[in-house]
PDB file of N, CA and C in Angstrom:
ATOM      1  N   UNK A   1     126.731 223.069  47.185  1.00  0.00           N
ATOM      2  CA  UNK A   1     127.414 223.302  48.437  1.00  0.00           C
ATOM      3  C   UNK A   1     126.588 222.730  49.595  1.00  0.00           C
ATOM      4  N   UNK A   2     127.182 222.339  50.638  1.00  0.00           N
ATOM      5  CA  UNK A   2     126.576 221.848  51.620  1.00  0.00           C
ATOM      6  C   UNK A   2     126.453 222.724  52.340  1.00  0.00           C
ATOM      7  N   UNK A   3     124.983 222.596  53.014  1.00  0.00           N
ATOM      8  CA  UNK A   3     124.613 223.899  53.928  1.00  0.00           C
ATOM      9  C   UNK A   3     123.639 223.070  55.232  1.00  0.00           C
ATOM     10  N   UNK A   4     124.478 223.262  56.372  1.00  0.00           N
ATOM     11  CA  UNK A   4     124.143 222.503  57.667  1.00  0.00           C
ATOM     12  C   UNK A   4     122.446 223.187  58.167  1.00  0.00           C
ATOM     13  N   UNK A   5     121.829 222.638  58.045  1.00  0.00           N
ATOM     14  CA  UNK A   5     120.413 222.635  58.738  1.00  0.00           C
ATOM     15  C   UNK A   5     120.202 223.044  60.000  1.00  0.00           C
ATOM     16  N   UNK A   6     119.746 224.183  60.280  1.00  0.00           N
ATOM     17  CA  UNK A   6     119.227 224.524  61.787  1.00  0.00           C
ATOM     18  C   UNK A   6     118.175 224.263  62.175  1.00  0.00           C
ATOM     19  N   UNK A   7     117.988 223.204  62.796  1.00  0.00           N
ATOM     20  CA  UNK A   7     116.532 222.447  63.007  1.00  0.00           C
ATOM     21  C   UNK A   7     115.593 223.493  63.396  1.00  0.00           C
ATOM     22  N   UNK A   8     116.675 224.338  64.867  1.00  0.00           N
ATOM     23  CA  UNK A   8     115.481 224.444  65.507  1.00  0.00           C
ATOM     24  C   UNK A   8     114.674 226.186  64.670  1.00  0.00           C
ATOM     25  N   UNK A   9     115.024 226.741  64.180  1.00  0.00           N
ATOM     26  CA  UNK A   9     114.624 227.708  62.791  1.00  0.00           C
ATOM     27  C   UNK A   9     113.771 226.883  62.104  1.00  0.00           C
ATOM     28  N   UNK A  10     114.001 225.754  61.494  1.00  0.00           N
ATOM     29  CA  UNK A  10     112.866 224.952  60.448  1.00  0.00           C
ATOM     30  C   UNK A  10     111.631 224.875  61.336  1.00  0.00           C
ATOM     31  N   UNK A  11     112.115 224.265  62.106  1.00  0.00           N
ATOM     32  CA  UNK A  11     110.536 224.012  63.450  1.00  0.00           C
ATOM     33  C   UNK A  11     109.983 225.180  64.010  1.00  0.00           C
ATOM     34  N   UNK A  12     109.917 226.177  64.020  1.00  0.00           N
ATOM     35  CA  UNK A  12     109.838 227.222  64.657  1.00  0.00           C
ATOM     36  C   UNK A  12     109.169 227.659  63.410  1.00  0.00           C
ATOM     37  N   UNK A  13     109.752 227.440  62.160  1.00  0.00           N
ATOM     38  CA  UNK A  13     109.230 228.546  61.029  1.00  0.00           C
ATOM     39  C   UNK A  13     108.170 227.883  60.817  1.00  0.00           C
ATOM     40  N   UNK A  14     108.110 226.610  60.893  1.00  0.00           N
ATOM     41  CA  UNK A  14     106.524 225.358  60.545  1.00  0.00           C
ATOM     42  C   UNK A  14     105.901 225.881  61.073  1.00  0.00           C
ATOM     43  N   UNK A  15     106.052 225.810  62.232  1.00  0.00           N
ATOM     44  CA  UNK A  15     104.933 225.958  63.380  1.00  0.00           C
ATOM     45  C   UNK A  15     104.542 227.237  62.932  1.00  0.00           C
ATOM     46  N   UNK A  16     105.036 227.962  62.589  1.00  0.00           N
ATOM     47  CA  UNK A  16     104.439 229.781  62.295  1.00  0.00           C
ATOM     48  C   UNK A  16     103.683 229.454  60.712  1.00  0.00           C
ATOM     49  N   UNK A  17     104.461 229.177  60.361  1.00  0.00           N
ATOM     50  CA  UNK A  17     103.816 229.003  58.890  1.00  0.00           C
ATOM     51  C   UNK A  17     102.839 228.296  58.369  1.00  0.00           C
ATOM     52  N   UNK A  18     102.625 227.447  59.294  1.00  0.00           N
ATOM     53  CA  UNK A  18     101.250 226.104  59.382  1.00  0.00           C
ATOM     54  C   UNK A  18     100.069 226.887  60.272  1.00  0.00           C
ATOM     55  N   UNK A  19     100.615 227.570  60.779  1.00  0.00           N
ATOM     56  CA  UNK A  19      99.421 228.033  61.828  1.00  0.00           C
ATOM     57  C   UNK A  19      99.194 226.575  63.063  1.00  0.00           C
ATOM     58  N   UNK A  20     100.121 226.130  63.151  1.00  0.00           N
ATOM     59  CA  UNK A  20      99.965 224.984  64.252  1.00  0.00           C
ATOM     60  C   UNK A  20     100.099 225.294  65.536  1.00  0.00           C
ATOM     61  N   UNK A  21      99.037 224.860  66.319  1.00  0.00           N
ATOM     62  CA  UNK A  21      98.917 224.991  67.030  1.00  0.00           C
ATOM     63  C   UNK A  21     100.181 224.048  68.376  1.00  0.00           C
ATOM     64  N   UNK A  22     100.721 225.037  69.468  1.00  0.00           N
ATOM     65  CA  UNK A  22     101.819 224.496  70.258  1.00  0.00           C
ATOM     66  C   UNK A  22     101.728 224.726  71.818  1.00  0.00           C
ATOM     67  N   UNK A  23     101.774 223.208  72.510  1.00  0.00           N
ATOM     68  CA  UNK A  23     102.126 223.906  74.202  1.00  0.00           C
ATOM     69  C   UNK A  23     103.390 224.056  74.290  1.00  0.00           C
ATOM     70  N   UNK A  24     103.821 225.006  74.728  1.00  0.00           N
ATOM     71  CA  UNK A  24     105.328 225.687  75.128  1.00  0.00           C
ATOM     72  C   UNK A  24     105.434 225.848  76.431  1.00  0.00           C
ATOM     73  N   UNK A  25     106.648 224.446  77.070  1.00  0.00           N
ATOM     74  CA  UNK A  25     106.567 224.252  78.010  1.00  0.00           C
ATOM     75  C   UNK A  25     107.949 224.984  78.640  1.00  0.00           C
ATOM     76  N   UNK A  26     107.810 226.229  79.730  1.00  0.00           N
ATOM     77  CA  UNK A  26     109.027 226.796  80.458  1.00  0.00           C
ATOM     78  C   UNK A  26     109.327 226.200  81.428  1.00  0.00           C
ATOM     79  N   UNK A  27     110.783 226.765  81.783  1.00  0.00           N
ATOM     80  CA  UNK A  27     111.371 225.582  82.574  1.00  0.00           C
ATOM     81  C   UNK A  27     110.610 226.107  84.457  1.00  0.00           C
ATOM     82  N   UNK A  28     110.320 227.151  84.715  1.00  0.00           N
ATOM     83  CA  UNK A  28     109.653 227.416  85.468  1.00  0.00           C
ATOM     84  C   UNK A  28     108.028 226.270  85.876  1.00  0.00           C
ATOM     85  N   UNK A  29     108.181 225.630  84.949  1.00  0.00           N
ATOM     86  CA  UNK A  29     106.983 224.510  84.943  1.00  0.00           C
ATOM     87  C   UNK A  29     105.358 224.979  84.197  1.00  0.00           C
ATOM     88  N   UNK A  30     105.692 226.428  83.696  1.00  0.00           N
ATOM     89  CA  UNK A  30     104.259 227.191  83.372  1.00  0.00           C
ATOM     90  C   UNK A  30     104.135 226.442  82.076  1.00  0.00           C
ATOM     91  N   UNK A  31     102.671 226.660  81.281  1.00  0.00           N
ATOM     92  CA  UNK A  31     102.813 226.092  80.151  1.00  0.00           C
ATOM     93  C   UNK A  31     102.091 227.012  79.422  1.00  0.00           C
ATOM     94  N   UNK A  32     102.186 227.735  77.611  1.00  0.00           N
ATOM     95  CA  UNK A  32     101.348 228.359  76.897  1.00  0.00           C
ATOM     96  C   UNK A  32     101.042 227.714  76.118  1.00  0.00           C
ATOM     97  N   UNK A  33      99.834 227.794  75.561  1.00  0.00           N
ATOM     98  CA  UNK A  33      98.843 227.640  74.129  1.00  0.00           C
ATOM     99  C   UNK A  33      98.670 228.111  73.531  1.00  0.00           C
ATOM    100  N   UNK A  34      99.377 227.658  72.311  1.00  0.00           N
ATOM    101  CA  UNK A  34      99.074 228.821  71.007  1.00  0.00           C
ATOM    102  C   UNK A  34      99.818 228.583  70.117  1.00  0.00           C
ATOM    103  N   UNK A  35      99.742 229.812  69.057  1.00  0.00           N
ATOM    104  CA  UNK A  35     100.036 229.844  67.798  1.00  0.00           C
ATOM    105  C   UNK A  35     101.607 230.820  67.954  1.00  0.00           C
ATOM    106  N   UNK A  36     102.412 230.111  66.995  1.00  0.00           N
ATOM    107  CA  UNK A  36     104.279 230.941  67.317  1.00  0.00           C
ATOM    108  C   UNK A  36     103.665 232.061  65.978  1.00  0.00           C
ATOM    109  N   UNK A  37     103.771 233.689  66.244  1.00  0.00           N
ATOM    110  CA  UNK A  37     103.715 234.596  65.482  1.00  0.00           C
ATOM    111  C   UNK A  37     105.400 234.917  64.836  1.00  0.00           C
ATOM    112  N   UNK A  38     106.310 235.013  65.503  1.00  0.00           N
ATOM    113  CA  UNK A  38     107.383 235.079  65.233  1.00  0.00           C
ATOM    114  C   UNK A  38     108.365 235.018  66.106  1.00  0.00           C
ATOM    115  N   UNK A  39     109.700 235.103  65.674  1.00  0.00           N
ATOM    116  CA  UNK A  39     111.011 234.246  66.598  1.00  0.00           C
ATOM    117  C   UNK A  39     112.204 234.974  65.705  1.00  0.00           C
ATOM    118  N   UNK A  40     113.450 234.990  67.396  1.00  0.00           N
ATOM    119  CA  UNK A  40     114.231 235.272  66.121  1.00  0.00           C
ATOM    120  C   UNK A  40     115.259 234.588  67.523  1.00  0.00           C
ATOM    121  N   UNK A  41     116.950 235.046  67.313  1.00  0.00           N
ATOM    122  CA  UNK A  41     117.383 234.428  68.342  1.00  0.00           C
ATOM    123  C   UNK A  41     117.219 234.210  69.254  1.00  0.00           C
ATOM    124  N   UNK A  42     116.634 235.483  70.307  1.00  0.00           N
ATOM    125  CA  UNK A  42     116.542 235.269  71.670  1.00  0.00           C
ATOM    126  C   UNK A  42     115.356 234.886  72.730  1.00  0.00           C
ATOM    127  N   UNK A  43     114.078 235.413  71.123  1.00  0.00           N
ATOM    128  CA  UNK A  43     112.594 235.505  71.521  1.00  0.00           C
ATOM    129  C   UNK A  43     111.730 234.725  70.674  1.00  0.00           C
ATOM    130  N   UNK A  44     110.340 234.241  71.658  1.00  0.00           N
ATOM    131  CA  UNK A  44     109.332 233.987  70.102  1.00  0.00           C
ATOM    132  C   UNK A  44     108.004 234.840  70.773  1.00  0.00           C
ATOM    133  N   UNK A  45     106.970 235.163  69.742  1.00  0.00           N
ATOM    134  CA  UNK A  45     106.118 235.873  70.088  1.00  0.00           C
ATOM    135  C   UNK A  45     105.222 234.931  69.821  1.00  0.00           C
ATOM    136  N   UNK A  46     104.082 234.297  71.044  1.00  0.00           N
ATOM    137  CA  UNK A  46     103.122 233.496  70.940  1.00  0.00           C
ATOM    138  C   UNK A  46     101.902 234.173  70.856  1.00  0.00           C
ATOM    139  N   UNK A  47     101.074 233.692  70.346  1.00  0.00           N
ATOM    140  CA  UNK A  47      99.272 234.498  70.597  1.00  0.00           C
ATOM    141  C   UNK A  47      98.602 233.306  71.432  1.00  0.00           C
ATOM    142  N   UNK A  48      98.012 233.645  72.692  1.00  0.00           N
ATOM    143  CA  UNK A  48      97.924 232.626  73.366  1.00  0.00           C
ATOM    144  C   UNK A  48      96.293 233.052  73.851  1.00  0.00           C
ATOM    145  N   UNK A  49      95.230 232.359  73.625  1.00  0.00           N
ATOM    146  CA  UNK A  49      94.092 233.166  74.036  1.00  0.00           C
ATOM    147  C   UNK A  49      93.927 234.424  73.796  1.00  0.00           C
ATOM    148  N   UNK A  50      94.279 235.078  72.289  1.00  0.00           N
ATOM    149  CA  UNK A  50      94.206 235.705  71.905  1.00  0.00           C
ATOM    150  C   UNK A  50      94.683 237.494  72.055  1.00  0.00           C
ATOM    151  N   UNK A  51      95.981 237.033  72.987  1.00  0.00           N
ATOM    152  CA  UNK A  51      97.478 237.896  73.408  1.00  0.00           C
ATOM    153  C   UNK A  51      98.067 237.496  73.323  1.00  0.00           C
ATOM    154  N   UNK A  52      98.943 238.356  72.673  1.00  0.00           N
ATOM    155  CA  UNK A  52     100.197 238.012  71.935  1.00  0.00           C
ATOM    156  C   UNK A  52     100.578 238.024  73.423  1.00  0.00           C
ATOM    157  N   UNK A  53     102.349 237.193  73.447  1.00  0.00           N
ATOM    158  CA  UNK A  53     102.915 237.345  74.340  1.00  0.00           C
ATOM    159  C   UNK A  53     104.774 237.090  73.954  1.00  0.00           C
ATOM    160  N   UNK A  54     105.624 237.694  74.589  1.00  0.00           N
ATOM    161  CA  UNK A  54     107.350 237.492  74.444  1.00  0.00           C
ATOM    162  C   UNK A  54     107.906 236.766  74.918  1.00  0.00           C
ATOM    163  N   UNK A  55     108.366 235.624  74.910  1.00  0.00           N
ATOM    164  CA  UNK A  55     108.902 234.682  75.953  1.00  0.00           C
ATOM    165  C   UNK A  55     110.509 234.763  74.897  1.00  0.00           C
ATOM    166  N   UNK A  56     111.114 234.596  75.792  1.00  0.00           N
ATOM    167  CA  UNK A  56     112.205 234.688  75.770  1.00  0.00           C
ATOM    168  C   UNK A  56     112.989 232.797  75.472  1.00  0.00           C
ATOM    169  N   UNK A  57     113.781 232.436  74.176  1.00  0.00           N
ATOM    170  CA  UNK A  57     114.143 231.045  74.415  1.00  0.00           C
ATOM    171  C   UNK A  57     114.850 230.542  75.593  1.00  0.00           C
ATOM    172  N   UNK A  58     115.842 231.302  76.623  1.00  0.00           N
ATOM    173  CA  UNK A  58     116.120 230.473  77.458  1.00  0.00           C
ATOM    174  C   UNK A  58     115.389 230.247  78.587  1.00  0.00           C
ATOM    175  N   UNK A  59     113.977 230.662  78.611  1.00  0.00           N
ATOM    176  CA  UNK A  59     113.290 230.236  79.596  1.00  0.00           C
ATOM    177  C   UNK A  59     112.447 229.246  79.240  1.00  0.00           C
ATOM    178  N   UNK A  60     112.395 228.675  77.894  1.00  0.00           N
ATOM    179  CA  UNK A  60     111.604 227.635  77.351  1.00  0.00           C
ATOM    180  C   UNK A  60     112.776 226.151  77.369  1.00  0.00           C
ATOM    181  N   UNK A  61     111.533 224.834  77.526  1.00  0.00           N
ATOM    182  CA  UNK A  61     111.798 223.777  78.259  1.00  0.00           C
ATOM    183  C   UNK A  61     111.625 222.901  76.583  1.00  0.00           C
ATOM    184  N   UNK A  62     110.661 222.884  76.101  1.00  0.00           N
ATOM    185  CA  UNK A  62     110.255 221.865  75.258  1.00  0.00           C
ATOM    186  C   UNK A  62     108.828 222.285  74.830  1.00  0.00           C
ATOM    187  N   UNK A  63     108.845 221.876  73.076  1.00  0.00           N
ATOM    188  CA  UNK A  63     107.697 222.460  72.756  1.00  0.00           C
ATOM    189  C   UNK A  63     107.030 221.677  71.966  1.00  0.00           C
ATOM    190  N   UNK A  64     105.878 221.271  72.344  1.00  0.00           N
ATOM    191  CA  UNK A  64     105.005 219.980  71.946  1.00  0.00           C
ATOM    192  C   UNK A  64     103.713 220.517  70.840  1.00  0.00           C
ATOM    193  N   UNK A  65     104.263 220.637  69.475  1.00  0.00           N
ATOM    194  CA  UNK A  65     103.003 220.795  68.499  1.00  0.00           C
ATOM    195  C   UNK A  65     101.521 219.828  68.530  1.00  0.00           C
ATOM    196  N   UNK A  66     100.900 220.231  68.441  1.00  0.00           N
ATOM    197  CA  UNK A  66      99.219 219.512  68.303  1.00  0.00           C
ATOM    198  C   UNK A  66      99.384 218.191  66.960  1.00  0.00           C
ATOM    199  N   UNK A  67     100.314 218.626  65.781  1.00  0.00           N
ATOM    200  CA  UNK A  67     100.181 217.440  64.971  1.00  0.00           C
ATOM    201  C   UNK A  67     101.755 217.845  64.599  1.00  0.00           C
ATOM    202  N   UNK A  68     102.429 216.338  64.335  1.00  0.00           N
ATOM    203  CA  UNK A  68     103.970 216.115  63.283  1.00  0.00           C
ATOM    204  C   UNK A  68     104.083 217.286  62.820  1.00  0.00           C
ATOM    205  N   UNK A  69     105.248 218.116  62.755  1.00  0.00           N
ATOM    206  CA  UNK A  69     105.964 219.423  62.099  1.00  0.00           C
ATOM    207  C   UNK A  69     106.784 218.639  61.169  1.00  0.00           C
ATOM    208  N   UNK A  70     107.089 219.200  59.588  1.00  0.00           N
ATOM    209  CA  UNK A  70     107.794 218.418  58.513  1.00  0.00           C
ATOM    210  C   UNK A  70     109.060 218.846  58.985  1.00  0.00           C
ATOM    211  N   UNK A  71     110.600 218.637  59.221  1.00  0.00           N
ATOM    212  CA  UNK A  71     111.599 219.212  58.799  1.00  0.00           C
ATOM    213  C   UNK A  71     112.354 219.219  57.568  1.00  0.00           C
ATOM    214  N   UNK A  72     111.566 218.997  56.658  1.00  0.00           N
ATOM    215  CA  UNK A  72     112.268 218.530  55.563  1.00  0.00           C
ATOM    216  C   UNK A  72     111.846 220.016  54.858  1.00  0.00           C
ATOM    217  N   UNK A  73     112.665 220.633  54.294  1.00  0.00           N
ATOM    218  CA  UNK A  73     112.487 222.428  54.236  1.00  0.00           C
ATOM    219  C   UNK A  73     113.706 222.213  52.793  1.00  0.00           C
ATOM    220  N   UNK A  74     112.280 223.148  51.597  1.00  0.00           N
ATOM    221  CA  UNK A  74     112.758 223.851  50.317  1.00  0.00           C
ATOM    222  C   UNK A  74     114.251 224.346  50.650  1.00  0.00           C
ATOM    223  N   UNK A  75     115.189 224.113  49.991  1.00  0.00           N
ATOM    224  CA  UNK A  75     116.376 224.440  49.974  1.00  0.00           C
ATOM    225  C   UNK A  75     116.359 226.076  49.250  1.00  0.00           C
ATOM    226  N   UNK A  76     115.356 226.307  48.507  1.00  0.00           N
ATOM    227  CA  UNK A  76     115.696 227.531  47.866  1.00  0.00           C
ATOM    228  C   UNK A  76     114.844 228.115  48.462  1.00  0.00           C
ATOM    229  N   UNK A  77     114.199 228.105  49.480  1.00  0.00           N
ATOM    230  CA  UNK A  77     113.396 229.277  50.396  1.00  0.00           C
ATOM    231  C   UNK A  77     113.809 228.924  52.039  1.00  0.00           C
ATOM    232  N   UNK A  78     113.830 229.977  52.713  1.00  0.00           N
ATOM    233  CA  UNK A  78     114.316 229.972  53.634  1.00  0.00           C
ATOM    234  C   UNK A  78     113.533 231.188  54.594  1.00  0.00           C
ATOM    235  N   UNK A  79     112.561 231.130  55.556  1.00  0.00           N
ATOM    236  CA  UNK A  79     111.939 232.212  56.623  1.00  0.00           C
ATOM    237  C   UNK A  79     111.388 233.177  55.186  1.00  0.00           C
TER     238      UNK A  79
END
């Protein structure tokens, strides 16, 4: 069966699951550093200098990992 890909879940789960490091840029112009602890629709929880913090996705702009994130994601595992 064909099953449509939600990018932005794959990228989000890398980045958590790699421990990669990300600037997360809000549209307010602020920027964080850090590691994505977890995410779900509306939120992601960053550790940023070593506090956690809640940002909310519609206040985020664009999010620039430290190295290439794979999207190419195990079909039989999923989060």
């Amino acid at each position: 069966m064909n099953k449509s890909i939600n990018i932005q879940d794959t990228f989000l789960n890398q980045l958590r699951k790699e421990n990669i490091p990300a600037t997360v840029y809000l549209t307010n112009g602020f920027q964080i550093r850090g590691i994505i602890k977890a995410f779900d629709n509306f939120t992601i929880v960053i550790d940023s200098d070593g506090r956690q913090q809640m940002v909310y996705k519609h206040a985020i702009s664009t999010f620039t990992p430290q190295r290439s994130v794979s999207l190419m994601q195990d079909n039989a595992t999923e989060e």
